[in-house]
C-alpha atoms as a PDB file:
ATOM      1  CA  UNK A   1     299.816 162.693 339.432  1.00  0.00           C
ATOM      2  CA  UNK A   2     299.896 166.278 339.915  1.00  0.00           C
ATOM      3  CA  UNK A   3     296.222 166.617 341.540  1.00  0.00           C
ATOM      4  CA  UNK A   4     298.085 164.475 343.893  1.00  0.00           C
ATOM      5  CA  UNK A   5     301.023 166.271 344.606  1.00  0.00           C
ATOM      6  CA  UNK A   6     298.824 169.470 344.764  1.00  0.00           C
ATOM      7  CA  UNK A   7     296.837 167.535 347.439  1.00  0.00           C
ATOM      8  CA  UNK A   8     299.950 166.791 349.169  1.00  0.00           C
ATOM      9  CA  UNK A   9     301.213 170.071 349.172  1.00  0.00           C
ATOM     10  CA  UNK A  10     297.948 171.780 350.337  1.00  0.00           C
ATOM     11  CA  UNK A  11     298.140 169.144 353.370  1.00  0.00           C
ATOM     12  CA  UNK A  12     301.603 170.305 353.840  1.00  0.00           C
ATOM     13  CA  UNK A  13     300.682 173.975 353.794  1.00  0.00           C
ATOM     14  CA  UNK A  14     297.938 173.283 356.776  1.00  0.00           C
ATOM     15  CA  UNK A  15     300.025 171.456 358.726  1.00  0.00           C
ATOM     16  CA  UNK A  16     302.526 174.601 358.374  1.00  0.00           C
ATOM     17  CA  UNK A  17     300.278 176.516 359.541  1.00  0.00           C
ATOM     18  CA  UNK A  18     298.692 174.263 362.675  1.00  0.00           C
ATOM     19  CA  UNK A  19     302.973 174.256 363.532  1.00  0.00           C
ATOM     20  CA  UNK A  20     303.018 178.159 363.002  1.00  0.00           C
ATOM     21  CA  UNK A  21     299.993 178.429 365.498  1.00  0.00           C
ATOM     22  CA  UNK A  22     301.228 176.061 368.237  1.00  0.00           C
ATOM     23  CA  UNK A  23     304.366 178.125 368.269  1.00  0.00           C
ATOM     24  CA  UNK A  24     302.843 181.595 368.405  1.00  0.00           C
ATOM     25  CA  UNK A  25     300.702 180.169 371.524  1.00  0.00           C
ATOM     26  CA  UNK A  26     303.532 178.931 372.957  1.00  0.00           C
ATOM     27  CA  UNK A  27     305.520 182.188 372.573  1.00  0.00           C
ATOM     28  CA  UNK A  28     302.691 184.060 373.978  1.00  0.00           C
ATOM     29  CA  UNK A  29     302.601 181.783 376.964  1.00  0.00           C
ATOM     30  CA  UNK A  30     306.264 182.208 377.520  1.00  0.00           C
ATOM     31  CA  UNK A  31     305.218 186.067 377.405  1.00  0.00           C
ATOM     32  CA  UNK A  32     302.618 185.922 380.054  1.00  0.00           C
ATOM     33  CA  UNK A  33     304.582 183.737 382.526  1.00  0.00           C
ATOM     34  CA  UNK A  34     307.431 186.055 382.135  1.00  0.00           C
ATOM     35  CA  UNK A  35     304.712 188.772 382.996  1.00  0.00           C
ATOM     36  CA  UNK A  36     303.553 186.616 385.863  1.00  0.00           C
ATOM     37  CA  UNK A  37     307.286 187.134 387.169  1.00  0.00           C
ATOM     38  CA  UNK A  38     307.321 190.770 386.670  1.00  0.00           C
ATOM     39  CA  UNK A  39     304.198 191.297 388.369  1.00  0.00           C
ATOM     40  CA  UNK A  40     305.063 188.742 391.156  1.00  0.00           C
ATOM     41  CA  UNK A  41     308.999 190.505 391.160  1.00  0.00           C
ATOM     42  CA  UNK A  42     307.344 193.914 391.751  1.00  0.00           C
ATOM     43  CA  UNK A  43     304.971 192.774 394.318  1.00  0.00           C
ATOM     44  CA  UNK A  44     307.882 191.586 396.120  1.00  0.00           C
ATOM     45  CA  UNK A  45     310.113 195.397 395.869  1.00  0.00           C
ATOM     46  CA  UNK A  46     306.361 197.017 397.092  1.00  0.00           C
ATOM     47  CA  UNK A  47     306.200 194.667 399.897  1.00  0.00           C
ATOM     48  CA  UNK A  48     309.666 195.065 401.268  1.00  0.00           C
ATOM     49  CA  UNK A  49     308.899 199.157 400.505  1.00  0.00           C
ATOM     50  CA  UNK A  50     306.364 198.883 402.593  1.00  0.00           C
ATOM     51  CA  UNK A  51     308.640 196.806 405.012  1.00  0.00           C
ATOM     52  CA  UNK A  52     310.708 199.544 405.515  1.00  0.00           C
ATOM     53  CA  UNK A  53     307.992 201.921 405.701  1.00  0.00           C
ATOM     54  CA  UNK A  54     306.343 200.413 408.831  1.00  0.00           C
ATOM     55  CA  UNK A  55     309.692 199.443 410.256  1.00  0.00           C
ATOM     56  CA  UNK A  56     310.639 203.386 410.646  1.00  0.00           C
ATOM     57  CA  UNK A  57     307.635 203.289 412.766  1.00  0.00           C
ATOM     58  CA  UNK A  58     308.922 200.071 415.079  1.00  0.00           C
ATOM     59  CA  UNK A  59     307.492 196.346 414.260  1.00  0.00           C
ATOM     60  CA  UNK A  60     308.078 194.030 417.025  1.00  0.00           C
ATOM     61  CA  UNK A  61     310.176 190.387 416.696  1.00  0.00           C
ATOM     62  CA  UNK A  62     307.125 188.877 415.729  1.00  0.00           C
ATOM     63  CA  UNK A  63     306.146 190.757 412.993  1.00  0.00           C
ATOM     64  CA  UNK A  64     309.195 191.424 411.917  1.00  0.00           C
ATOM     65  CA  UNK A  65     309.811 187.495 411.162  1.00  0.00           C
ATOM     66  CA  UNK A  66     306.401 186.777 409.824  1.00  0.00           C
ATOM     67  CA  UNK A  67     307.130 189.565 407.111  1.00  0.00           C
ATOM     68  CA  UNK A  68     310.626 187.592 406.284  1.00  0.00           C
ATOM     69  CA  UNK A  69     308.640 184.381 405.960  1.00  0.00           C
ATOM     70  CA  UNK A  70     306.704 186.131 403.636  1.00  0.00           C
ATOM     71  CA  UNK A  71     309.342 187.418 401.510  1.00  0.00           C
ATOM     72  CA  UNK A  72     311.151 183.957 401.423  1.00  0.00           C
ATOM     73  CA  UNK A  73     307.416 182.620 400.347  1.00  0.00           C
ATOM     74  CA  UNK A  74     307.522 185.411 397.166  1.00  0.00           C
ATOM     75  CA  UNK A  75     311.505 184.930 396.746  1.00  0.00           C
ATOM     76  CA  UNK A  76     310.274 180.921 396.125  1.00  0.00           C
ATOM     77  CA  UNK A  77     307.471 181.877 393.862  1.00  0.00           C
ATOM     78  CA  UNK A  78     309.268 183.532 391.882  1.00  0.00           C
ATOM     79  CA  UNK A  79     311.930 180.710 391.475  1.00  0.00           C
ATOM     80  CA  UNK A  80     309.248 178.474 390.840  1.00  0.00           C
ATOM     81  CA  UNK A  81     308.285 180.867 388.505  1.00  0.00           C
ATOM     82  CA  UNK A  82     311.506 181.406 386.753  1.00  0.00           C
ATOM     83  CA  UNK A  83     311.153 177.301 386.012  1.00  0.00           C
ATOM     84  CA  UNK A  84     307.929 177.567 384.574  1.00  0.00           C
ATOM     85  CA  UNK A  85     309.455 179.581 382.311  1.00  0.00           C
ATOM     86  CA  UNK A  86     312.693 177.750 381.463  1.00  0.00           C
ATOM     87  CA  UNK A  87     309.808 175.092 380.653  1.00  0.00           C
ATOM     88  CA  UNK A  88     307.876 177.054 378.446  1.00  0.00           C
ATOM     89  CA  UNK A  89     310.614 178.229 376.344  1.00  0.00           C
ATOM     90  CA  UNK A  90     311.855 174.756 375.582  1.00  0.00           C
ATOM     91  CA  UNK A  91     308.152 173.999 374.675  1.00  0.00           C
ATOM     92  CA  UNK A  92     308.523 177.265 372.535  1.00  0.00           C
ATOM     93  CA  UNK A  93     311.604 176.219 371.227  1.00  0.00           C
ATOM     94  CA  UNK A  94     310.383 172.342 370.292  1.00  0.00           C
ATOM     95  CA  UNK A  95     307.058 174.499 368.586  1.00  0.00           C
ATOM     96  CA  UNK A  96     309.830 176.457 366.409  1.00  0.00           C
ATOM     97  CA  UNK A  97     311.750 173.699 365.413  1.00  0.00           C
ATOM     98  CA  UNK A  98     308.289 171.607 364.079  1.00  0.00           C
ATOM     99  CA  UNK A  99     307.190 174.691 362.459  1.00  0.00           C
ATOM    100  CA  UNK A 100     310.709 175.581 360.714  1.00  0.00           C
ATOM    101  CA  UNK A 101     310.745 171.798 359.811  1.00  0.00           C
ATOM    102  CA  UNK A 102     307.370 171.506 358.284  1.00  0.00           C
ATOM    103  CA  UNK A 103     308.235 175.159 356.099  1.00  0.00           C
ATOM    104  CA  UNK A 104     311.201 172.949 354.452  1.00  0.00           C
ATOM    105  CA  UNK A 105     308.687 170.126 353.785  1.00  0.00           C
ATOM    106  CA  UNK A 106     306.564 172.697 351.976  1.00  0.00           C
ATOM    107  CA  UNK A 107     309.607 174.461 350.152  1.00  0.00           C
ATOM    108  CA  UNK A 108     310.493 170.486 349.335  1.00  0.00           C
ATOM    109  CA  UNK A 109     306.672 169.634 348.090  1.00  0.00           C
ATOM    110  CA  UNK A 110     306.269 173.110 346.471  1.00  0.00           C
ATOM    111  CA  UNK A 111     309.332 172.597 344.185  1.00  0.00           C
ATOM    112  CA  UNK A 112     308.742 168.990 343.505  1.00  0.00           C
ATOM    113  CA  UNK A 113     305.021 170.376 342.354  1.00  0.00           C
ATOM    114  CA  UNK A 114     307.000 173.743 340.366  1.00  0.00           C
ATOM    115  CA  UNK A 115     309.145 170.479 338.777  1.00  0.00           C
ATOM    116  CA  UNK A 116     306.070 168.957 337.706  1.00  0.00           C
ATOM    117  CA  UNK A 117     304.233 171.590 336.273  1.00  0.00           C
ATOM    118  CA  UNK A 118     307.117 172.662 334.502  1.00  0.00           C
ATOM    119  CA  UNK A 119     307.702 169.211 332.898  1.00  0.00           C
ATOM    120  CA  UNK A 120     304.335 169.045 331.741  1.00  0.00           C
ATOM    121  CA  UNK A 121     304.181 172.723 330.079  1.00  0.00           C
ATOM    122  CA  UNK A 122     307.394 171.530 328.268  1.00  0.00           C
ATOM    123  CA  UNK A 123     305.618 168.326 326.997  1.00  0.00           C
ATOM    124  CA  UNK A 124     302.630 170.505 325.786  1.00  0.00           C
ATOM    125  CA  UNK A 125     305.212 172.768 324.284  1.00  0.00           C
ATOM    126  CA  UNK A 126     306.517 170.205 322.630  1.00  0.00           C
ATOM    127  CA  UNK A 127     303.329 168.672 321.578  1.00  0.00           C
ATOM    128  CA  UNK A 128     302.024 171.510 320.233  1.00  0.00           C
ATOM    129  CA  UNK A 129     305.212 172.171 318.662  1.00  0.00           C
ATOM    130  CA  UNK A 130     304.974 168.512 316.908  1.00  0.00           C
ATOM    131  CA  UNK A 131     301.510 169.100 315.331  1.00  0.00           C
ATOM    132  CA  UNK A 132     302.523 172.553 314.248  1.00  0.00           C
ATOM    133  CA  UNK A 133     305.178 170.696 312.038  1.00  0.00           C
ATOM    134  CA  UNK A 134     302.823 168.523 310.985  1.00  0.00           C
ATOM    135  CA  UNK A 135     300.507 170.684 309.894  1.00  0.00           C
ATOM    136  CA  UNK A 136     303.536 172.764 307.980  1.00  0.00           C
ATOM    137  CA  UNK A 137     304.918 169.503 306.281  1.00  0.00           C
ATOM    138  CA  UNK A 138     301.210 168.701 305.029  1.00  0.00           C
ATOM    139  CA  UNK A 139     300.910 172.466 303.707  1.00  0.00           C
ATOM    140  CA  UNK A 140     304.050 171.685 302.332  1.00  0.00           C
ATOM    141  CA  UNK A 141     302.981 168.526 300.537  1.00  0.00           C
ATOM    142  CA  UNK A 142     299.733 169.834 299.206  1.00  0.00           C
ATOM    143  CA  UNK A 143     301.395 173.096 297.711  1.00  0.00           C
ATOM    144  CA  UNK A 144     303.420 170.641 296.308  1.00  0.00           C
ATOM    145  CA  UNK A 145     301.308 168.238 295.204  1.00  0.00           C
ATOM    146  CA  UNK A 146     298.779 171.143 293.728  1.00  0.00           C
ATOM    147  CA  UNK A 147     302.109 172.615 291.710  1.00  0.00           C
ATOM    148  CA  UNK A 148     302.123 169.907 289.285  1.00  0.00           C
END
């Protein structure tokens, strides 16, 4: 019964750590889309730097516009980005929950298995205990015996 339990709680320790893995891959992922908006955010500030930079010098209509299109492309792609990450952090989130789940599943199956172990040390206590009285009451009763 308890090469069992041990089995099960060795299962239960893997799959703790398969849930601890998928979460720190998803927190990294969060990390390098949030990058991906940093980098994207400060392409955007260089771009309208340089904007202004060429503007002191005159830009005609045209050119002028086509660098506002571009800017309302980056402002989008970095909305779109900002949902990719909402998305990853509720994956990251769903990841922690699993893992935090599966650790009380362990605690659970390790204490269950602590239970055990500690039940059968007392019934080898106990056992040993038994003969050790047995063994005393038979001294006893051969000292005795030998007396008379």
């Amino acid at each position: 019964m308890s090469q069992q339990l041990a089995r099960v709680a060795q299962y239960e320790r893997d799959k703790e750590q398969q849930f601890a893995q998928a979460f720190r891959q998803a927190q990294a992922f969060v990390n390098q889309q949030r990058q991906k908006l940093a980098n994207l955010e400060q392409y955007r500030l260089d771009y309208l730097k340089n904007i202004q930079q060429t503007g002191k010098a005159g830009v005609g209509a045209k050119h002028y516009h086509q660098h506002l299109s571009f800017v309302g492309k980056l402002d989008s792609a970095c909305l779109q980005q900002n949902q990719h990450i909402s998305q990853a952090v509720l994956a990251a989130d769903q990841r922690k929950r699993q893992w935090l789940e599966q650790q009380r599943r362990c605690e659970a199956v390790e204490t269950l298995l602590e239970k055990r172990r500690m039940e059968v040390a007392r019934k080898e206590e106990k056992a040993e205990q038994d003969m050790l009285d047995e063994f005393a009451t038979q001294a006893y009763y051969r000292r005795k015996n030998h007396a008379f």
